[in-house]
ModelCIF file with pLDDT and N, C-alpha, C, O atoms, coordinates in Angstrom:
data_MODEL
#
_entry.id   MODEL 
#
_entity.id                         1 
_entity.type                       polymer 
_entity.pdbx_number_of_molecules   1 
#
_entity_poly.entity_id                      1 
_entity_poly.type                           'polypeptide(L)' 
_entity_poly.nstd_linkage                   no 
_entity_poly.nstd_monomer                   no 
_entity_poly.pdbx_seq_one_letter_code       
;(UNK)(UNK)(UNK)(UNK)(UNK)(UNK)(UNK)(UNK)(UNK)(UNK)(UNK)(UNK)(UNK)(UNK)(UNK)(UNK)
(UNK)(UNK)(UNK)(UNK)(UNK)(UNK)(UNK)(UNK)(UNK)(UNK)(UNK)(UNK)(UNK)(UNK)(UNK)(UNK)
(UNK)(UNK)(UNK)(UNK)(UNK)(UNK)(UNK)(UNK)(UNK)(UNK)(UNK)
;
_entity_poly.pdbx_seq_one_letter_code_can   XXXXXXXXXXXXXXXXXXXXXXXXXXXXXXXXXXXXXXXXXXX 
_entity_poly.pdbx_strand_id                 A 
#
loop_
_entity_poly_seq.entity_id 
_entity_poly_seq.num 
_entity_poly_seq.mon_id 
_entity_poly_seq.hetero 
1 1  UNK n 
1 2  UNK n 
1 3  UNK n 
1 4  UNK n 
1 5  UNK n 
1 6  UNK n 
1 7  UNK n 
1 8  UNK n 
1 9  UNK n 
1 10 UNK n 
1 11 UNK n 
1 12 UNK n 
1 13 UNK n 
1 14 UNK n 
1 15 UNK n 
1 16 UNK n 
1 17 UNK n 
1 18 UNK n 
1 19 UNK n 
1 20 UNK n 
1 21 UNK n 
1 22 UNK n 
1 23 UNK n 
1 24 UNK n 
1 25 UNK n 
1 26 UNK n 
1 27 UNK n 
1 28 UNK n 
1 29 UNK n 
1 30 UNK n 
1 31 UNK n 
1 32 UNK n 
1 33 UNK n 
1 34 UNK n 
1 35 UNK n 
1 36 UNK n 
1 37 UNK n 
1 38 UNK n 
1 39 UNK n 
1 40 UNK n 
1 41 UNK n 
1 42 UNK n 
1 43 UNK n 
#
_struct_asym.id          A 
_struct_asym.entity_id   1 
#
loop_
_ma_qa_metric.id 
_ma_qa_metric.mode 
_ma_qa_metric.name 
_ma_qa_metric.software_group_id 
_ma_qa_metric.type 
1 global pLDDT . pLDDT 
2 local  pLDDT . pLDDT 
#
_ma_qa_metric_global.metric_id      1 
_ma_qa_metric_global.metric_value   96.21 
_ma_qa_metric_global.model_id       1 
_ma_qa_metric_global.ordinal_id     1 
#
loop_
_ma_qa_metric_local.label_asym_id 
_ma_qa_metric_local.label_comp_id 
_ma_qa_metric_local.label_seq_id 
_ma_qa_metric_local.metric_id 
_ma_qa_metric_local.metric_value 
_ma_qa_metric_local.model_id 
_ma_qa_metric_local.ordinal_id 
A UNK 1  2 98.00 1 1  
A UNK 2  2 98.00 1 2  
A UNK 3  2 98.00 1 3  
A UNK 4  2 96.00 1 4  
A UNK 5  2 92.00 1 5  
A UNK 6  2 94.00 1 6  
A UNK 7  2 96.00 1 7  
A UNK 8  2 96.00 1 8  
A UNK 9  2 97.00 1 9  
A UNK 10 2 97.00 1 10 
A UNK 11 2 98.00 1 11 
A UNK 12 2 98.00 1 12 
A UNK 13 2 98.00 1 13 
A UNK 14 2 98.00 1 14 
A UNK 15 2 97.00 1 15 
A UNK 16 2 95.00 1 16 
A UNK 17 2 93.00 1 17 
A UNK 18 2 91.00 1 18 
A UNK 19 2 89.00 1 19 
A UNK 20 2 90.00 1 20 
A UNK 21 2 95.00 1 21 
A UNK 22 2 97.00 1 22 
A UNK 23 2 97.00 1 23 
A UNK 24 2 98.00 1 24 
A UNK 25 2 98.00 1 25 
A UNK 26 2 98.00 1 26 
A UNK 27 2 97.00 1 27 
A UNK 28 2 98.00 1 28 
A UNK 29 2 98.00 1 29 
A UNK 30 2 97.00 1 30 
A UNK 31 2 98.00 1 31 
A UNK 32 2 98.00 1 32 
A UNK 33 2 98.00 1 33 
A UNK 34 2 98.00 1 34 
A UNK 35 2 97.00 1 35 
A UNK 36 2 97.00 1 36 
A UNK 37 2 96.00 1 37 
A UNK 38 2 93.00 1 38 
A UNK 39 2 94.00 1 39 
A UNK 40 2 95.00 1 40 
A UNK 41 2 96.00 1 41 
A UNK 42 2 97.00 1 42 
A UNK 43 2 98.00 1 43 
#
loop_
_atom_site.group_PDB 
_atom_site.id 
_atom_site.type_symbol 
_atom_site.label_atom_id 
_atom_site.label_alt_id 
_atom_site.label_comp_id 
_atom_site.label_asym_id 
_atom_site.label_entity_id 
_atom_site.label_seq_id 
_atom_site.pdbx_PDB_ins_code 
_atom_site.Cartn_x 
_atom_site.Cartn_y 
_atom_site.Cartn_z 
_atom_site.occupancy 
_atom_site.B_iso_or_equiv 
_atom_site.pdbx_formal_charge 
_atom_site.auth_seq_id 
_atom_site.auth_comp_id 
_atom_site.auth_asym_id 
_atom_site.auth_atom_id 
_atom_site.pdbx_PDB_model_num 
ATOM 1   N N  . UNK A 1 1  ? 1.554  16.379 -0.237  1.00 98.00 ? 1  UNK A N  1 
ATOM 2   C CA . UNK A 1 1  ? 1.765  17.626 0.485   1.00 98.00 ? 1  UNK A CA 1 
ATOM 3   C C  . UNK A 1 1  ? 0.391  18.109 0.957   1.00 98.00 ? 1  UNK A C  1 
ATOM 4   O O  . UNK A 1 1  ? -0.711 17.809 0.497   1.00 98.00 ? 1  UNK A O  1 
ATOM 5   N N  . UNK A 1 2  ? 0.656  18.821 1.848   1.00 98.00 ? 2  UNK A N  1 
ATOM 6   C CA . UNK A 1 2  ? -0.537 19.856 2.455   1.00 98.00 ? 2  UNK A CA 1 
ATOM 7   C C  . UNK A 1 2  ? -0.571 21.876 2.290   1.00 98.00 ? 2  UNK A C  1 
ATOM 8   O O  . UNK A 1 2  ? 0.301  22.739 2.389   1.00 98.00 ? 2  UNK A O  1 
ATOM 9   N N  . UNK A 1 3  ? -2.062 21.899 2.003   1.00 98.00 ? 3  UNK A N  1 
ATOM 10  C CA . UNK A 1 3  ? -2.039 23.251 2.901   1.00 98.00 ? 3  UNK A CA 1 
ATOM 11  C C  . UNK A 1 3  ? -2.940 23.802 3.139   1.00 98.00 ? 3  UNK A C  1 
ATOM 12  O O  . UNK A 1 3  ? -3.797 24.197 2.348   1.00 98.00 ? 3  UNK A O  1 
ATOM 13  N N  . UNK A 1 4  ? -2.898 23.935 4.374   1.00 96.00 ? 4  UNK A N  1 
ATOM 14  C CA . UNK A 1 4  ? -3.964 24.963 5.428   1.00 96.00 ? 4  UNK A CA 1 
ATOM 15  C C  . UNK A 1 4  ? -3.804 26.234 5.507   1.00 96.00 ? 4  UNK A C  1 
ATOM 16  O O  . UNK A 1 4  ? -2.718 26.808 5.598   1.00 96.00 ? 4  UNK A O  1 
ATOM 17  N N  . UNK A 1 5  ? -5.009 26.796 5.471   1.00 92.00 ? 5  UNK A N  1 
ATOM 18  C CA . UNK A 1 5  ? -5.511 28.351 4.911   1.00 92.00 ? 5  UNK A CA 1 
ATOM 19  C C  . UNK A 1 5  ? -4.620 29.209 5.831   1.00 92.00 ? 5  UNK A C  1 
ATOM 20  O O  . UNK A 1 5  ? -4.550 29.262 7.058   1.00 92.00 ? 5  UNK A O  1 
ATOM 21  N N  . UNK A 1 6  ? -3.872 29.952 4.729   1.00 94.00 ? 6  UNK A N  1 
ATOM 22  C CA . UNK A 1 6  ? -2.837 31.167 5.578   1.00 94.00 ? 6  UNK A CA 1 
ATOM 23  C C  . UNK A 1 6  ? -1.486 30.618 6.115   1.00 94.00 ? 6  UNK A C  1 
ATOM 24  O O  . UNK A 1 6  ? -0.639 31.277 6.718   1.00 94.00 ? 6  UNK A O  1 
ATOM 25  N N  . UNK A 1 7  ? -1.419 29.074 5.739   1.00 96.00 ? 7  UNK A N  1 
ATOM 26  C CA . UNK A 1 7  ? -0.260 28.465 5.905   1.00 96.00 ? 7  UNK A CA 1 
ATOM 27  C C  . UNK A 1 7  ? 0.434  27.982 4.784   1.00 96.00 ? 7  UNK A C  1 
ATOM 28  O O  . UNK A 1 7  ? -0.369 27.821 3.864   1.00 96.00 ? 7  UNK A O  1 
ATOM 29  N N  . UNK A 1 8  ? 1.633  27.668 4.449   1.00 96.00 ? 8  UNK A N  1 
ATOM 30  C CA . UNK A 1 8  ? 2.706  27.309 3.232   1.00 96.00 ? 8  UNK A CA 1 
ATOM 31  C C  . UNK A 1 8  ? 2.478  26.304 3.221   1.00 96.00 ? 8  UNK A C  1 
ATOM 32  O O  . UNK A 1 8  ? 1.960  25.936 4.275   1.00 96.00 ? 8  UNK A O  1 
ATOM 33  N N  . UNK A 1 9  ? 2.666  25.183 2.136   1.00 97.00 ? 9  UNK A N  1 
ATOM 34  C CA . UNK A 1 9  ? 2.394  24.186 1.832   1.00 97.00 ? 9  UNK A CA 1 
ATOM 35  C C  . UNK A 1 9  ? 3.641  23.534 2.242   1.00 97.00 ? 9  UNK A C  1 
ATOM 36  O O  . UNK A 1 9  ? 4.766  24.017 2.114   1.00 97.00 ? 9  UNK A O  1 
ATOM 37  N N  . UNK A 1 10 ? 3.200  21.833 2.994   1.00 97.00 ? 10 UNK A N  1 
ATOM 38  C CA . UNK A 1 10 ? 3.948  21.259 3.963   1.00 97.00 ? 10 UNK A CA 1 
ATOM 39  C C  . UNK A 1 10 ? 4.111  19.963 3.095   1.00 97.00 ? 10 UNK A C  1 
ATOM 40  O O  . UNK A 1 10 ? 3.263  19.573 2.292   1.00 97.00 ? 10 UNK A O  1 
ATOM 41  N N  . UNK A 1 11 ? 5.228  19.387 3.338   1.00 98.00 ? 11 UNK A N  1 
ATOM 42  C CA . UNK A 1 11 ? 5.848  18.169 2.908   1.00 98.00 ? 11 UNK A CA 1 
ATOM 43  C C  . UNK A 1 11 ? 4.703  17.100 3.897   1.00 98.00 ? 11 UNK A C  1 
ATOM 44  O O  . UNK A 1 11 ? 4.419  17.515 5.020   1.00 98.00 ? 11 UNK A O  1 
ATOM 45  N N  . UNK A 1 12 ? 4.179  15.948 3.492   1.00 98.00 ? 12 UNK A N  1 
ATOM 46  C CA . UNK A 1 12 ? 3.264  15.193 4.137   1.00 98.00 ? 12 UNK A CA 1 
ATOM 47  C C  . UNK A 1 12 ? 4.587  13.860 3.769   1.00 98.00 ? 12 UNK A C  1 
ATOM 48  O O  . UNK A 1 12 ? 5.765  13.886 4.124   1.00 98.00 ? 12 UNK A O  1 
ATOM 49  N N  . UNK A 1 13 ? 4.093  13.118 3.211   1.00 98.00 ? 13 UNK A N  1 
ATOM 50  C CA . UNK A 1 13 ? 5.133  11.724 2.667   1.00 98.00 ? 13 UNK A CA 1 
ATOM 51  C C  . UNK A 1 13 ? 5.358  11.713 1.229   1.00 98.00 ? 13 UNK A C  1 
ATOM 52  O O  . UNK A 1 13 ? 4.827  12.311 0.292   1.00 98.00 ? 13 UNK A O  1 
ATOM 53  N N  . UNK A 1 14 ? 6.355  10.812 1.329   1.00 98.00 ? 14 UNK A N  1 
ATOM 54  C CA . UNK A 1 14 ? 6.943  10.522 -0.223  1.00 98.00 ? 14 UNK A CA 1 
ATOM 55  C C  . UNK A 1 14 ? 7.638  9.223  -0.019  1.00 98.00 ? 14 UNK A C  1 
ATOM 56  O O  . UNK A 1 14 ? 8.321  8.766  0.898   1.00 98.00 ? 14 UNK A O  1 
ATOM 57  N N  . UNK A 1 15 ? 7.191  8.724  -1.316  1.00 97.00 ? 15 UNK A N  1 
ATOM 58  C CA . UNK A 1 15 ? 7.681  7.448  -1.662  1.00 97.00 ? 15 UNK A CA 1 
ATOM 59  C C  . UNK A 1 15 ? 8.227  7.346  -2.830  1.00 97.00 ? 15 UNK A C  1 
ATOM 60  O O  . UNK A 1 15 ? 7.796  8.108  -3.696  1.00 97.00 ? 15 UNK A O  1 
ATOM 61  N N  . UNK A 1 16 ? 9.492  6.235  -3.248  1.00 95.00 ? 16 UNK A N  1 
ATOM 62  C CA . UNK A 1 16 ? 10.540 6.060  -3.968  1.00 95.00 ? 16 UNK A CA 1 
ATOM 63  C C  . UNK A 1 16 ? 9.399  5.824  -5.138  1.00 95.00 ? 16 UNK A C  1 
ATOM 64  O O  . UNK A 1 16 ? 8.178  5.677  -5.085  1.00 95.00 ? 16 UNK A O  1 
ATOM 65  N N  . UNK A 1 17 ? 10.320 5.855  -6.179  1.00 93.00 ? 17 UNK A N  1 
ATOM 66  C CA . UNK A 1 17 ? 9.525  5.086  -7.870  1.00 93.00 ? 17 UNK A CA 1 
ATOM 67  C C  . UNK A 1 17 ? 9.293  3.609  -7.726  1.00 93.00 ? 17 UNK A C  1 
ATOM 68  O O  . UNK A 1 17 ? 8.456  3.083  -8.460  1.00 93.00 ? 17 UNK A O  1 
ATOM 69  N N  . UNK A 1 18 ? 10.169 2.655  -6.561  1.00 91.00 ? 18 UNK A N  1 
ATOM 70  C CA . UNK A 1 18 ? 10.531 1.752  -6.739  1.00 91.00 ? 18 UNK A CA 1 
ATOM 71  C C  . UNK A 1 18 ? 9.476  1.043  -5.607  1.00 91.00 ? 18 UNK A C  1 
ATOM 72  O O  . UNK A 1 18 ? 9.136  -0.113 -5.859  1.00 91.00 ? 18 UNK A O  1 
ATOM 73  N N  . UNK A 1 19 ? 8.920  1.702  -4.325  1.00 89.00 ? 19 UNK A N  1 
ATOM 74  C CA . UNK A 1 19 ? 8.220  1.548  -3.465  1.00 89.00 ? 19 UNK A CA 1 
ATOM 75  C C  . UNK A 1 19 ? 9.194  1.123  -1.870  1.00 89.00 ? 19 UNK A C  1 
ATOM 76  O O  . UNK A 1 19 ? 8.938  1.163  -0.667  1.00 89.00 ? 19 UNK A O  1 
ATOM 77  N N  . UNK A 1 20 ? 10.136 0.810  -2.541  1.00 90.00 ? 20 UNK A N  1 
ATOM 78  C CA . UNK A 1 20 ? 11.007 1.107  -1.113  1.00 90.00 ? 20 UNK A CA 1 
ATOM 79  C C  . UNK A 1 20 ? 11.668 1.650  -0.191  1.00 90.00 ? 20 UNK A C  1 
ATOM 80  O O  . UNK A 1 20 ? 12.448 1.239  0.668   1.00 90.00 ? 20 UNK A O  1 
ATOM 81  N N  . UNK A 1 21 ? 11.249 2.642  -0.483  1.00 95.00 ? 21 UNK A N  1 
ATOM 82  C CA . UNK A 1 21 ? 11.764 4.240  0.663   1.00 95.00 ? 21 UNK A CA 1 
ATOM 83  C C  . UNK A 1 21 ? 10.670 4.575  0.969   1.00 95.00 ? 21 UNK A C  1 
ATOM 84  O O  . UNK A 1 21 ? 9.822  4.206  0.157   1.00 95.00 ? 21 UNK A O  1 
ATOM 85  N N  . UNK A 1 22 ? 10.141 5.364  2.162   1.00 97.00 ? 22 UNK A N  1 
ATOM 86  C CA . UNK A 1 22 ? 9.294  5.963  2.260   1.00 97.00 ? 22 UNK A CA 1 
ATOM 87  C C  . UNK A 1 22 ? 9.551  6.937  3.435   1.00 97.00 ? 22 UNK A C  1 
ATOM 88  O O  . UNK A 1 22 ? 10.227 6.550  4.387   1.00 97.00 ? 22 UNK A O  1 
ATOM 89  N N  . UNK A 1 23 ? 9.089  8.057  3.405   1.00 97.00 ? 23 UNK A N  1 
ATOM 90  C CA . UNK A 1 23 ? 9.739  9.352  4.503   1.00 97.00 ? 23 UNK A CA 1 
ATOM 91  C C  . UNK A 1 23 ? 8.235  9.950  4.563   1.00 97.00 ? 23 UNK A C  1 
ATOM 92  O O  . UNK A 1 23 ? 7.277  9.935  3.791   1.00 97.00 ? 23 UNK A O  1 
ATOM 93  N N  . UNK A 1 24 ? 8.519  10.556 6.022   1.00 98.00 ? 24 UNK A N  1 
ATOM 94  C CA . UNK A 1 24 ? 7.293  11.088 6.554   1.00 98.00 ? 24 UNK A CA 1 
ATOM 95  C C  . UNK A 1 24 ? 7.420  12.241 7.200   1.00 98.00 ? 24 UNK A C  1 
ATOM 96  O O  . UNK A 1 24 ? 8.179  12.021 8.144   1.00 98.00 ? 24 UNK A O  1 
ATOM 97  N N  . UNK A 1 25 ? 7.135  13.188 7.199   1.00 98.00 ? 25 UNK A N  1 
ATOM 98  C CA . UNK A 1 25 ? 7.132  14.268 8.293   1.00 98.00 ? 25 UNK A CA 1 
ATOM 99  C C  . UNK A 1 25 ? 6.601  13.887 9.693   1.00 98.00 ? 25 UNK A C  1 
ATOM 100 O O  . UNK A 1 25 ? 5.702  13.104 10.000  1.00 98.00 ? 25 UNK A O  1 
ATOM 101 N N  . UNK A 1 26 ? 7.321  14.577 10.375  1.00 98.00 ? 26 UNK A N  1 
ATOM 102 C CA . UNK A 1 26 ? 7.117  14.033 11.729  1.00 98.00 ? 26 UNK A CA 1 
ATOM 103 C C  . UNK A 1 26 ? 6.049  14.087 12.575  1.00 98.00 ? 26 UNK A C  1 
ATOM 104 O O  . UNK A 1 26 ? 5.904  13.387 13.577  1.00 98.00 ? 26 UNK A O  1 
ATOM 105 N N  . UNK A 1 27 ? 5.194  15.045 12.106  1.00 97.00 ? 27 UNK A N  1 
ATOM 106 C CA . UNK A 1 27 ? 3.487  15.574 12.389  1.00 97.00 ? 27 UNK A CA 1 
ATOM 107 C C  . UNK A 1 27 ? 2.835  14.045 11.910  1.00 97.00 ? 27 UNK A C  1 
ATOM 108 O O  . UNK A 1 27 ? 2.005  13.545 12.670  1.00 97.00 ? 27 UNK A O  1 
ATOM 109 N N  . UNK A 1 28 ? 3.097  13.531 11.034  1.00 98.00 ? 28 UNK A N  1 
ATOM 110 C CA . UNK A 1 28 ? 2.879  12.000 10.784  1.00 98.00 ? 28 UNK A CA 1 
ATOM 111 C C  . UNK A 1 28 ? 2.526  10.643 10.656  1.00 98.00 ? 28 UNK A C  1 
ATOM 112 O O  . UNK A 1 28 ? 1.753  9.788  10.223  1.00 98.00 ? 28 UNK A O  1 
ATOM 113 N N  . UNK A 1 29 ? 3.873  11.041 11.488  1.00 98.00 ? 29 UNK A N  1 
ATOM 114 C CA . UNK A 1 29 ? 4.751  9.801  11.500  1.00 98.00 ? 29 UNK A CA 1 
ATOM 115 C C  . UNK A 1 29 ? 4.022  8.877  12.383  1.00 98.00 ? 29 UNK A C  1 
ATOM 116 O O  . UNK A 1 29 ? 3.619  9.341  13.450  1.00 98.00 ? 29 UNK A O  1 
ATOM 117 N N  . UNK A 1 30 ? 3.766  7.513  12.080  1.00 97.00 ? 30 UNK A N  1 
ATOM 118 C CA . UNK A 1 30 ? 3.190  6.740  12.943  1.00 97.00 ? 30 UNK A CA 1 
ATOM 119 C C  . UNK A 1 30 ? 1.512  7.017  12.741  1.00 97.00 ? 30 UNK A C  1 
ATOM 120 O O  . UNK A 1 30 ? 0.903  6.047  13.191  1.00 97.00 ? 30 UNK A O  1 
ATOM 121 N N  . UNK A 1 31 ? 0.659  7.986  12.234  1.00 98.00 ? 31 UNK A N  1 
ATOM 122 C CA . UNK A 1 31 ? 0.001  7.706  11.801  1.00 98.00 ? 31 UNK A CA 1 
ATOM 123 C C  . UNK A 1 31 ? -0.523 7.449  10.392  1.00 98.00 ? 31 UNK A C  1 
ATOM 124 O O  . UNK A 1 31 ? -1.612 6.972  10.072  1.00 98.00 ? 31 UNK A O  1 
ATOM 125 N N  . UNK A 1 32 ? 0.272  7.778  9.778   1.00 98.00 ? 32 UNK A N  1 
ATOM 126 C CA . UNK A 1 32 ? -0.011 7.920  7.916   1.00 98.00 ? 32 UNK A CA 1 
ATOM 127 C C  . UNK A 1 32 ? 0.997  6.937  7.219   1.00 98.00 ? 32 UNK A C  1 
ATOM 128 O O  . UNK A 1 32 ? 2.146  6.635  7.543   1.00 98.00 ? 32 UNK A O  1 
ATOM 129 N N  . UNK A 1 33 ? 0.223  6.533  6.168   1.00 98.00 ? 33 UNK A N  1 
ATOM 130 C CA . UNK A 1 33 ? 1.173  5.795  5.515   1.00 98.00 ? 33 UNK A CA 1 
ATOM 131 C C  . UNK A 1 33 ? 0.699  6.011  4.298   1.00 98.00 ? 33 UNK A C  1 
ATOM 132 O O  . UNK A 1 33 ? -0.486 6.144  3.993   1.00 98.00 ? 33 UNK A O  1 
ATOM 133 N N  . UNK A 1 34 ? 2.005  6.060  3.317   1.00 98.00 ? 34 UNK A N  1 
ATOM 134 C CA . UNK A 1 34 ? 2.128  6.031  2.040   1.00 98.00 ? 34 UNK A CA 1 
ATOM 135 C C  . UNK A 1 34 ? 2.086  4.646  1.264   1.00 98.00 ? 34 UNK A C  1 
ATOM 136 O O  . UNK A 1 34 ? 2.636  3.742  1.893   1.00 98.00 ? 34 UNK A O  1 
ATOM 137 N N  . UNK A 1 35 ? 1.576  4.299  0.086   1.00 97.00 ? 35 UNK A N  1 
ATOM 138 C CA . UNK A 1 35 ? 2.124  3.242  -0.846  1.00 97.00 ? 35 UNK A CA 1 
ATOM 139 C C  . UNK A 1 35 ? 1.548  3.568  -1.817  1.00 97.00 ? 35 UNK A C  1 
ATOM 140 O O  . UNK A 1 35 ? 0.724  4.476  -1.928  1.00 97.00 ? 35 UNK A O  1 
ATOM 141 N N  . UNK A 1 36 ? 2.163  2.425  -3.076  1.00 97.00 ? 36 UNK A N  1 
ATOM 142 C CA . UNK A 1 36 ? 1.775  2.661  -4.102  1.00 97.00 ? 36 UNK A CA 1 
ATOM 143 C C  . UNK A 1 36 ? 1.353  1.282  -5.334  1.00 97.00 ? 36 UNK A C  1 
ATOM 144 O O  . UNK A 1 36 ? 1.776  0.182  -4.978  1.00 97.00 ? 36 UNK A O  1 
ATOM 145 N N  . UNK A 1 37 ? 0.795  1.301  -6.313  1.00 96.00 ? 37 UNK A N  1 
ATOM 146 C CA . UNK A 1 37 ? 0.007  0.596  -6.953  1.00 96.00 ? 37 UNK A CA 1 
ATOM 147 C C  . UNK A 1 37 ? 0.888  0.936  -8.391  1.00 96.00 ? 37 UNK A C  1 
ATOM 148 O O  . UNK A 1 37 ? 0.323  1.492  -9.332  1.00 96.00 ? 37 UNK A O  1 
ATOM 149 N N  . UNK A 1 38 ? 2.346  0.535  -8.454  1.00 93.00 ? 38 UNK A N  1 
ATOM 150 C CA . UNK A 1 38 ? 2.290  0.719  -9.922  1.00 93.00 ? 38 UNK A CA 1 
ATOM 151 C C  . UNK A 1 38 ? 1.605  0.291  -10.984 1.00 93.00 ? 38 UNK A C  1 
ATOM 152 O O  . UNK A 1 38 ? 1.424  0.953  -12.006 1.00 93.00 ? 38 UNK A O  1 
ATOM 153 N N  . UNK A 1 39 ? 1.225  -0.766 -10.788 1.00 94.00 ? 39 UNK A N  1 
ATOM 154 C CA . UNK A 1 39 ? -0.178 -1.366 -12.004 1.00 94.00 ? 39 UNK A CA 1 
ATOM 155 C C  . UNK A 1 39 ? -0.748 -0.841 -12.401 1.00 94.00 ? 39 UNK A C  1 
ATOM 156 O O  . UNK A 1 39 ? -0.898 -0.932 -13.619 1.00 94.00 ? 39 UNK A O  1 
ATOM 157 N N  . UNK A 1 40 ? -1.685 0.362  -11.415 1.00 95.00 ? 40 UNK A N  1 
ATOM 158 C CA . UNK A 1 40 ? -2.674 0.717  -11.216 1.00 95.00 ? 40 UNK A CA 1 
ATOM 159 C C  . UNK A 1 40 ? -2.388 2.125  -11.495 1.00 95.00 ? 40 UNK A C  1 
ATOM 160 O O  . UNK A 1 40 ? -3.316 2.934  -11.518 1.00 95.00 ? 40 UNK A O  1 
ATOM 161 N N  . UNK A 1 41 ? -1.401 2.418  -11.670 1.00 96.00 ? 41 UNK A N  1 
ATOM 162 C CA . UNK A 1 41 ? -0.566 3.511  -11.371 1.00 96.00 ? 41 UNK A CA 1 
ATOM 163 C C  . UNK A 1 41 ? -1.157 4.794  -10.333 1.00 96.00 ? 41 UNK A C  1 
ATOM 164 O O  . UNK A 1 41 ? -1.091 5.978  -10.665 1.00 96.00 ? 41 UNK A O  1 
ATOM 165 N N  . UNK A 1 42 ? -1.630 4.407  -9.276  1.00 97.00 ? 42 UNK A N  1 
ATOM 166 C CA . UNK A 1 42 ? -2.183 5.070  -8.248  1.00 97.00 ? 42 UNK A CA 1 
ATOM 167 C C  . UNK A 1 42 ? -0.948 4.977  -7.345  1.00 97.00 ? 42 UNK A C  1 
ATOM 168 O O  . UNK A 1 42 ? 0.045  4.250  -7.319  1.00 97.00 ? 42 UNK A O  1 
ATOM 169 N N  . UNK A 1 43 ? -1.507 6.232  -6.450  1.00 98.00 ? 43 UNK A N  1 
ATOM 170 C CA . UNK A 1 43 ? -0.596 6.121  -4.839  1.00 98.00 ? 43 UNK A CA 1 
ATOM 171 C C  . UNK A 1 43 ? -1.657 6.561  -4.024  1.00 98.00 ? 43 UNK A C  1 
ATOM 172 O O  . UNK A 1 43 ? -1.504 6.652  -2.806  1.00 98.00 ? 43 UNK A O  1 
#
């Protein structure tokens, strides 16, 4: 998520537990990408 000063905090991306879903807000989309490192347990 995001938030910019004097603004509500915005949904950015999210990804499944599993790593195969991933959703983006449309401000986005096409440039950002999510993943994740369960090993590592990073995202």
């Amino acid at each position: 998520f995001r938030q910019a000063p004097g603004k509500e905090r915005e949904f950015v991306a999210t990804i499944s537990w599993s790593g195969g879903r991933t959703y983006y807000a449309d401000s986005v989309k096409g440039r950002f990408a999510i993943s994740r490192d369960n090993a590592k347990n990073t995202v």
